[in-house]
Protein backbone atom coordinates (compact mmCIF):
# COMPACT_ATOMS: atom_id res chain seq x y z
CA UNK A 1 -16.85 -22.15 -0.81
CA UNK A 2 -13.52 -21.96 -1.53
CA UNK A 3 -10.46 -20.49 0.27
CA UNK A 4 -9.48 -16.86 -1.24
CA UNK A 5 -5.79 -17.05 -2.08
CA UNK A 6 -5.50 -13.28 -1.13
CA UNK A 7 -6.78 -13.27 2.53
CA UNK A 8 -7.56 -10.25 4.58
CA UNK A 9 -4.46 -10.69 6.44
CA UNK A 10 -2.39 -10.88 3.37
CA UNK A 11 -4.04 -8.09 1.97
CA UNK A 12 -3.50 -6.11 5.20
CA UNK A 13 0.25 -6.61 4.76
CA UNK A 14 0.86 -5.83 1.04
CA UNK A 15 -1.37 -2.48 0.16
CA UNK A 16 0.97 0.18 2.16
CA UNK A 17 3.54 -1.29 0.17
CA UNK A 18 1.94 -0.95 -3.50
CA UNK A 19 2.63 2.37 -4.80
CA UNK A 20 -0.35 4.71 -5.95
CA UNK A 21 -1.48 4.91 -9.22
CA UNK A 22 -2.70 7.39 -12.08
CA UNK A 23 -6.15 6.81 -12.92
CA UNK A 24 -7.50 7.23 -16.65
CA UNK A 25 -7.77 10.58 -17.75
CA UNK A 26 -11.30 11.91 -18.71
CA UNK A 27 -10.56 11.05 -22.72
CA UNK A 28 -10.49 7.25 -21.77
CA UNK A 29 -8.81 4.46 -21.27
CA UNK A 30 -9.68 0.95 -19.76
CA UNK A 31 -10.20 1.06 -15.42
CA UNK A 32 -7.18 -0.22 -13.92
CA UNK A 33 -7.48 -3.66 -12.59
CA UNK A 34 -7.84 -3.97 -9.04
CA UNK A 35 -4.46 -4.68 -6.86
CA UNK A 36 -5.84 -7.48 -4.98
CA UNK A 37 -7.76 -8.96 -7.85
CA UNK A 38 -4.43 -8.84 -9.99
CA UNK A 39 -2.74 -10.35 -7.05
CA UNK A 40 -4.90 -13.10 -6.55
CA UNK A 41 -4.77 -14.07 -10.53
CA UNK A 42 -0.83 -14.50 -9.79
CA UNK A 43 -0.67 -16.40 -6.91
CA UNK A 44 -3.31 -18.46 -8.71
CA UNK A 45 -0.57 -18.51 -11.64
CA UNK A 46 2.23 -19.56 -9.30
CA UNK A 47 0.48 -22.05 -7.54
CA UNK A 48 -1.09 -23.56 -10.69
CA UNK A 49 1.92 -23.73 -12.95
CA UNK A 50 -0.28 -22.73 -15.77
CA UNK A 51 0.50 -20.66 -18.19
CA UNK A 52 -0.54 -16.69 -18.01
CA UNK A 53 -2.73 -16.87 -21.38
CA UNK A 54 -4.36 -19.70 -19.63
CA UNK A 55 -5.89 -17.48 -16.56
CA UNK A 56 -9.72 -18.24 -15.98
CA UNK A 57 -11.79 -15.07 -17.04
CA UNK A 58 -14.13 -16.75 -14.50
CA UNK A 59 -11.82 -15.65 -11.88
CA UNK A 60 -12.21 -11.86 -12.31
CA UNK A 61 -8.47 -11.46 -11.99
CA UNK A 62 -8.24 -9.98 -15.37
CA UNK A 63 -6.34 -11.29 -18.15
CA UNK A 64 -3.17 -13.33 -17.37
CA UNK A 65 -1.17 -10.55 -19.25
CA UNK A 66 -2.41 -7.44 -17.38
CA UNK A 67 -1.57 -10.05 -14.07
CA UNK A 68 1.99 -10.63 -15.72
CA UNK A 69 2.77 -6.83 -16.03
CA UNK A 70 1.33 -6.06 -12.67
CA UNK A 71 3.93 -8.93 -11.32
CA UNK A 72 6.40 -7.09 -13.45
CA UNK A 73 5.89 -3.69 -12.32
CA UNK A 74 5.74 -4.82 -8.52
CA UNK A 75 8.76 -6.69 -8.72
CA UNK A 76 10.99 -3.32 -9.75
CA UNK A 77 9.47 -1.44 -7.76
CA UNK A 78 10.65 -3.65 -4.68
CA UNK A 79 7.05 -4.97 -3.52
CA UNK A 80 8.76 -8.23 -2.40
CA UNK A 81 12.20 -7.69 -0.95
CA UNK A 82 10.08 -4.72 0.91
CA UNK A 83 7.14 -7.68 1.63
CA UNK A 84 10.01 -9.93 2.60
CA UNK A 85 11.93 -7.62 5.05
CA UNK A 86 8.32 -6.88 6.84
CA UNK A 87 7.33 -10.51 7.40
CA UNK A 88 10.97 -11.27 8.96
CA UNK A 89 10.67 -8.76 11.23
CA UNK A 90 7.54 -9.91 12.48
CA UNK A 91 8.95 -13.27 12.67
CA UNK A 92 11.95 -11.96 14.08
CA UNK A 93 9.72 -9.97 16.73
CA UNK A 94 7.53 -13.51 17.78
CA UNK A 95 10.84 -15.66 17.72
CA UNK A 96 9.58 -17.99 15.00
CA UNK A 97 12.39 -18.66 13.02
CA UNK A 98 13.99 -21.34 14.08
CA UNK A 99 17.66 -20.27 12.98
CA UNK A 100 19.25 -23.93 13.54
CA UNK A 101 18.44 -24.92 10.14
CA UNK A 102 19.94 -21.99 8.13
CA UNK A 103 21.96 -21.97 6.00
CA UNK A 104 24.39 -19.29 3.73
CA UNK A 105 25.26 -19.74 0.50
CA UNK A 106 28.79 -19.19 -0.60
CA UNK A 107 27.75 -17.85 -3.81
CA UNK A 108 25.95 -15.22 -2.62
CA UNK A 109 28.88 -13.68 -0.23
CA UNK A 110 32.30 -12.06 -1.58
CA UNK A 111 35.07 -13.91 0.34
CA UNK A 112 37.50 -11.95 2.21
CA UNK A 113 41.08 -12.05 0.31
CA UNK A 114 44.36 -11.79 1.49
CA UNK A 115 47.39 -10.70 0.00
């Protein structure tokens, strides 16, 4: 059987940062896709390189759309730099970054003028 690409532990990490949402009103409306399902059909995305109309139905991830908008929605709503900040933390905390192969780029920082 194969490997899931969203793993417990993964799981465990993003959920409290995913923000509730609304479920369909009693008139209707198509059930929201699982979180971890739509997860799963866009790591499967980024690690495939194939395009988001492409997405196996056989997957139960949804359609590669609904996976697009969920990837959408979670990026302005911070998901990652919030996902980002937590794992280096933890890294931080167990000393596993191995800071003698950093680097800054000078694009990224204003440089100090003087006058």
């Amino acid at each position: 059987m194969a490997k899931p690409l969203v793993s417990d532990e993964l799981w465990s990490r993003i959920a409290p940062l995913l923000s509730p949402h609304h479920t369909p009103g009693p008139t209707g409306g198509r059930p929201r896709l699982d979180d971890r399902a739509a997860l799963a059909g866009i790591l499967f995305i980024l690690k495939s390189g194939i395009p988001w109309e492409l997405l196996p139905q056989e997957m139960n991830c949804g359609s590669g759309m609904t996976c697009w908008r969920r990837l959408r929605d979670w990026q302005s709503a911070g998901v990652w730099d919030k996902l980002k900040a937590v794992m280096l933390s933890e890294l931080r905390g167990a000393e596993l970054i191995d800071w003698s192969r950093a680097a800054v780029d000078s694009s990224r920082i204003q440089s100090v003028r003087r006058s």
